[in-house]
N, C-alpha and C. Protein backbone atom coordinates (compact mmCIF):
# COMPACT_ATOMS: atom_id res chain seq x y z
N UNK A 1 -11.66 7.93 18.01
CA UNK A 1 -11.08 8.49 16.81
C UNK A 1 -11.66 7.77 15.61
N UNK A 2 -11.93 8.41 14.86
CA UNK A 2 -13.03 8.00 13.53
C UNK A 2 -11.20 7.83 12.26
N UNK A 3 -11.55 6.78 12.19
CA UNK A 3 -10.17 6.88 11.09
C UNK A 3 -10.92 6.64 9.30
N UNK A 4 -10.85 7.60 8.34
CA UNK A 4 -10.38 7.74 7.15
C UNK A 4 -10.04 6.72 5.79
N UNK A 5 -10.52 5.45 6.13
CA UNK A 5 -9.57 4.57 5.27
C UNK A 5 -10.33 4.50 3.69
N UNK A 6 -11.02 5.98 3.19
CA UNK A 6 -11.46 5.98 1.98
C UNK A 6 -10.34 6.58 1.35
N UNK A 7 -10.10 7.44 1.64
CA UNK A 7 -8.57 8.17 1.15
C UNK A 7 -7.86 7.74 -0.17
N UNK A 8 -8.50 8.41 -1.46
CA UNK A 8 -8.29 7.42 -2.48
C UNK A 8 -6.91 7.83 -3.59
N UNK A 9 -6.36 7.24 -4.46
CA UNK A 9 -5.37 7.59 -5.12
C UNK A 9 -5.08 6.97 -5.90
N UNK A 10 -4.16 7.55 -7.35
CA UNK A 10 -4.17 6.62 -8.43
C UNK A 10 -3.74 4.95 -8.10
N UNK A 11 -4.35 4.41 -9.51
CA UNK A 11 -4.68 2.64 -8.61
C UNK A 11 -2.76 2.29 -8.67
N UNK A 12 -2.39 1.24 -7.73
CA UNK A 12 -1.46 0.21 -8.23
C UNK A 12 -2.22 -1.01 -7.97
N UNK A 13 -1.44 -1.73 -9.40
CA UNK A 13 -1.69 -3.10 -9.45
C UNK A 13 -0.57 -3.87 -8.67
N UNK A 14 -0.64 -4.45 -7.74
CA UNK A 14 0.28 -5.35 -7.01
C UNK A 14 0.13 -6.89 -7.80
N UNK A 15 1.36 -7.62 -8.15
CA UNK A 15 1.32 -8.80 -8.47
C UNK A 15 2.38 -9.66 -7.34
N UNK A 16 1.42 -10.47 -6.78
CA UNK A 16 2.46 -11.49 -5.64
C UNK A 16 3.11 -12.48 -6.68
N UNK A 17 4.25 -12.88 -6.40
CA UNK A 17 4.99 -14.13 -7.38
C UNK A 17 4.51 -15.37 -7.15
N UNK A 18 4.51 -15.20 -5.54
CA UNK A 18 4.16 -16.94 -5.16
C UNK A 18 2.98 -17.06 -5.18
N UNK A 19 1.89 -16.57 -5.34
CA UNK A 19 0.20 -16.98 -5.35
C UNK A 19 -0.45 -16.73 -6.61
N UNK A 20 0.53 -16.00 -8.03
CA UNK A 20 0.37 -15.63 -8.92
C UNK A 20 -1.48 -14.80 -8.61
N UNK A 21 -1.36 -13.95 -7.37
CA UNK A 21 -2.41 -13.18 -6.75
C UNK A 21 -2.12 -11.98 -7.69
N UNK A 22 -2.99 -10.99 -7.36
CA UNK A 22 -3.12 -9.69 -8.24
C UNK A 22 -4.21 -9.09 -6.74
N UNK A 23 -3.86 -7.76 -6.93
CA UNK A 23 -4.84 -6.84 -6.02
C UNK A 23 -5.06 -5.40 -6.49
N UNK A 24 -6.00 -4.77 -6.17
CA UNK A 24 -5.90 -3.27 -6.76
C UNK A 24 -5.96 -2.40 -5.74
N UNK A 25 -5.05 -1.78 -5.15
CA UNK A 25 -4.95 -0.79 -4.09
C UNK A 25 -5.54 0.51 -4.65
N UNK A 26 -6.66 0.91 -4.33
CA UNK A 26 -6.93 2.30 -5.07
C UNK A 26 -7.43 3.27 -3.17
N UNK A 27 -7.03 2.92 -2.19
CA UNK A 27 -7.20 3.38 -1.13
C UNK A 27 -6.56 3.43 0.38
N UNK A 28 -6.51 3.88 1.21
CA UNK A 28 -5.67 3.44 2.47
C UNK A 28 -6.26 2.13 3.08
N UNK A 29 -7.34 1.96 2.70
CA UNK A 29 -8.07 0.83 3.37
C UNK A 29 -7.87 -0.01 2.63
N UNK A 30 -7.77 -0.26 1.24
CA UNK A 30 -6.80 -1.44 0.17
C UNK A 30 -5.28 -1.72 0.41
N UNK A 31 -4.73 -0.21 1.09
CA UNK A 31 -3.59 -0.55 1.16
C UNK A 31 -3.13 -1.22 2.20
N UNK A 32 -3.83 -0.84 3.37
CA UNK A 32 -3.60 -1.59 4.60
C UNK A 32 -3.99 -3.10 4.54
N UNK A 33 -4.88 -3.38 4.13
CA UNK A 33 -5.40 -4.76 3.90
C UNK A 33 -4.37 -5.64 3.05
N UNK A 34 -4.16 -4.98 1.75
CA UNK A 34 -2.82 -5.54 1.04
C UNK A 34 -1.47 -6.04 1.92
N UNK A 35 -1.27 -4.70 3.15
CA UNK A 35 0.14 -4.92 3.74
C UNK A 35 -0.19 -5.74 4.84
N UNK A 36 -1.35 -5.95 5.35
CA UNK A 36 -1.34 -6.99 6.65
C UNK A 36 -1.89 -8.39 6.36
N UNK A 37 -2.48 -8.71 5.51
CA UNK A 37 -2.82 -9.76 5.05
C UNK A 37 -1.92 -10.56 3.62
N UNK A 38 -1.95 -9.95 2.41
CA UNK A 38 -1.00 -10.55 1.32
C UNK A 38 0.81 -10.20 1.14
N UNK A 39 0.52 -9.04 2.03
CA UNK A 39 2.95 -9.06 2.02
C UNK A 39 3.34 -10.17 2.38
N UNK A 40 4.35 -10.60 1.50
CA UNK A 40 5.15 -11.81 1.83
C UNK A 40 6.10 -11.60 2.76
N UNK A 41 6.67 -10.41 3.43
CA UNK A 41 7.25 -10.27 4.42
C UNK A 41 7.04 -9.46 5.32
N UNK A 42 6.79 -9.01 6.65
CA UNK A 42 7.01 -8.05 7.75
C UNK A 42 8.08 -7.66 8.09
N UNK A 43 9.27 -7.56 7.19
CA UNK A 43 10.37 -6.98 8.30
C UNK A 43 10.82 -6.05 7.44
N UNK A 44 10.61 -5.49 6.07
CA UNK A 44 11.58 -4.58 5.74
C UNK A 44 11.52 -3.14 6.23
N UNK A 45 12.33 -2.55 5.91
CA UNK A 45 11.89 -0.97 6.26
C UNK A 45 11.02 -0.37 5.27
N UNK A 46 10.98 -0.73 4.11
CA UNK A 46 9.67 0.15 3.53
C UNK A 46 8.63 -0.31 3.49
N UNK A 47 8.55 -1.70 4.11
CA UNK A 47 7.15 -2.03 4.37
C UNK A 47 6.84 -1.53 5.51
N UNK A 48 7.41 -0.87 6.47
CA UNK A 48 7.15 -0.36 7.90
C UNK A 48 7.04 0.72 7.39
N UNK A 49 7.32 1.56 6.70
CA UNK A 49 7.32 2.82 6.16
C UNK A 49 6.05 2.77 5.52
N UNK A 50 5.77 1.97 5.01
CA UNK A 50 3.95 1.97 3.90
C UNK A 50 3.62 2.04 5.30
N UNK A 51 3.36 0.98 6.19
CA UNK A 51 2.46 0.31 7.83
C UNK A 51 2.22 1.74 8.11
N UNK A 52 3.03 2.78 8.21
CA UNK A 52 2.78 3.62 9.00
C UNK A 52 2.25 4.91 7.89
N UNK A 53 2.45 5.13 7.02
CA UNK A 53 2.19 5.64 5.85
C UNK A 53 0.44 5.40 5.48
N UNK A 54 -0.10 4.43 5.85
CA UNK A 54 -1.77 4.36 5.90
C UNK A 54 -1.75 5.01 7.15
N UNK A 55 -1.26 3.94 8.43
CA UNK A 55 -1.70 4.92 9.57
C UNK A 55 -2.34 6.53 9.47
N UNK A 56 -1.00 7.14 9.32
CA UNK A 56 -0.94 8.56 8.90
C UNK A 56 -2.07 8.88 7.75
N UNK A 57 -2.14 8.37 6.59
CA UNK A 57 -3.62 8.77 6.11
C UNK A 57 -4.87 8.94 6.53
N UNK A 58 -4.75 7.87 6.94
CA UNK A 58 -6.60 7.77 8.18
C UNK A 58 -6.46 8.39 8.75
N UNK A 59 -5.25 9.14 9.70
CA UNK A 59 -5.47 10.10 10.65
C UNK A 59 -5.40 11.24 10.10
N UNK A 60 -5.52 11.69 8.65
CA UNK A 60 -5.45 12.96 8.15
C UNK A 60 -3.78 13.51 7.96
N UNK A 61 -2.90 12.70 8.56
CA UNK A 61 -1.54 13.62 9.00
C UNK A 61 -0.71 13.52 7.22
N UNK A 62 -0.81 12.72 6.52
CA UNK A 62 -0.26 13.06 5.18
C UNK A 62 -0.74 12.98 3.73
N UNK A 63 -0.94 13.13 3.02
CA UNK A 63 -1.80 12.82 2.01
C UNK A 63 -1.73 11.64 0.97
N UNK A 64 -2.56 11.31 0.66
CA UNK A 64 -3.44 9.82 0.23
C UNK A 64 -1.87 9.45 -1.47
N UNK A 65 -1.98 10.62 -2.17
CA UNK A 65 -0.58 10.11 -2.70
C UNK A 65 0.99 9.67 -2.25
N UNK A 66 0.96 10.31 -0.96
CA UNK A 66 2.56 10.03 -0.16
C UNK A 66 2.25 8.18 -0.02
N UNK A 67 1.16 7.60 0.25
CA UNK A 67 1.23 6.34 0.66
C UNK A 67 1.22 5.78 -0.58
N UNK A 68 0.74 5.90 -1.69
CA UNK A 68 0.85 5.54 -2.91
C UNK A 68 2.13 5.20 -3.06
N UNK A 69 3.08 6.09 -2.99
CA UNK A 69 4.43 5.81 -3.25
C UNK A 69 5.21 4.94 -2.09
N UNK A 70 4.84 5.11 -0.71
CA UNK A 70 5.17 4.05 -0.21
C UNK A 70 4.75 2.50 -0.45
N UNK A 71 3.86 2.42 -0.92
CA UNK A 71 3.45 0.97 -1.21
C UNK A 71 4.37 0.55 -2.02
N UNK A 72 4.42 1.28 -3.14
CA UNK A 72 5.24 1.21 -4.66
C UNK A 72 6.64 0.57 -4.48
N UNK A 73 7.38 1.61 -3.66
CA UNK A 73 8.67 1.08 -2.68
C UNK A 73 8.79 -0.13 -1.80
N UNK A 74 7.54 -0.33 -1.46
CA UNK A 74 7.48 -1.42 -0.36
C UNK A 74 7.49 -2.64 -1.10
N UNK A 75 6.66 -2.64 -2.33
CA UNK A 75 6.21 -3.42 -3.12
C UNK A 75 8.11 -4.09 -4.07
N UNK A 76 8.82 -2.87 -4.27
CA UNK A 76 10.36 -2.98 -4.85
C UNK A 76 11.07 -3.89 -3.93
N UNK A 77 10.95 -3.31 -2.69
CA UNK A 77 11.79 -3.72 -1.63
C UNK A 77 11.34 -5.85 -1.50
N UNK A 78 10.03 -6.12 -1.54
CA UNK A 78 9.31 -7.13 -0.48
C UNK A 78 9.61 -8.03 -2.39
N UNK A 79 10.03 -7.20 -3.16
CA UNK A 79 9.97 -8.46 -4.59
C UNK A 79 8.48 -8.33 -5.05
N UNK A 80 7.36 -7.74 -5.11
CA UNK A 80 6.28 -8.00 -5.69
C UNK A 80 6.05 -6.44 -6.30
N UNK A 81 5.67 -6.98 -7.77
CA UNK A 81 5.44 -6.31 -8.80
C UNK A 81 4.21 -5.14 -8.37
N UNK A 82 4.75 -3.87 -9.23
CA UNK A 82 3.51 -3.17 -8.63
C UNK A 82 3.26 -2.26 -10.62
N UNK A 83 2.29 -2.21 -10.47
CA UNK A 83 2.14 -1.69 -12.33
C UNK A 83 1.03 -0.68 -11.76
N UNK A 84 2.17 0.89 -12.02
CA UNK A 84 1.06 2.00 -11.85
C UNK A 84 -0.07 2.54 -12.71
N UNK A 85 -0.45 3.13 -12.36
CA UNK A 85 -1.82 3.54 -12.99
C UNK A 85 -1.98 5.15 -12.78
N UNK A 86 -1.86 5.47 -14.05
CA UNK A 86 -1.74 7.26 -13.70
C UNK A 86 -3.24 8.10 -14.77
N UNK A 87 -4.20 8.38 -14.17
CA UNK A 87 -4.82 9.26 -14.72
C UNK A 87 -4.56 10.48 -14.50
């Protein structure tokens, strides 16, 4: 299975508190990387909801803005700032 992770969409800026880090998710493959490497936590439900929310992009099954907004949420839920970006 060939997975998708160009899948692109308006940017969010993620700001972590504790690493005073910054990232620019403008893709499923930014976003996944963001959620498995810099989330400060694994257990909430909307961070399992983003986890699976890329999944589903790369595999074609929902479209590249539905994960946008899960990050956004995930980002509310986990405490780290997210500053959208709307063209």
């Amino acid at each position: 299975m060939k997975w998708d992770t160009s899948a692109s969409f308006d940017p969010v800026i993620l700001v972590f508190k504790d690493s005073d880090k910054r990232r620019i998710v403008r893709t499923a493959g930014d976003a996944a990387t963001a959620l498995m490497k810099d989330w400060p936590s694994d257990d909430g439900e909307e961070f399992l909801v983003a986890v699976k929310a890329c999944l589903d992009v790369m595999t074609g099954n929902i479209e590249a803005d539905q994960l946008r907004e899960a990050i956004i949420r995930a980002a509310a839920e986990a405490g780290v700032g997210a500053i959208s970006v709307l063209h």
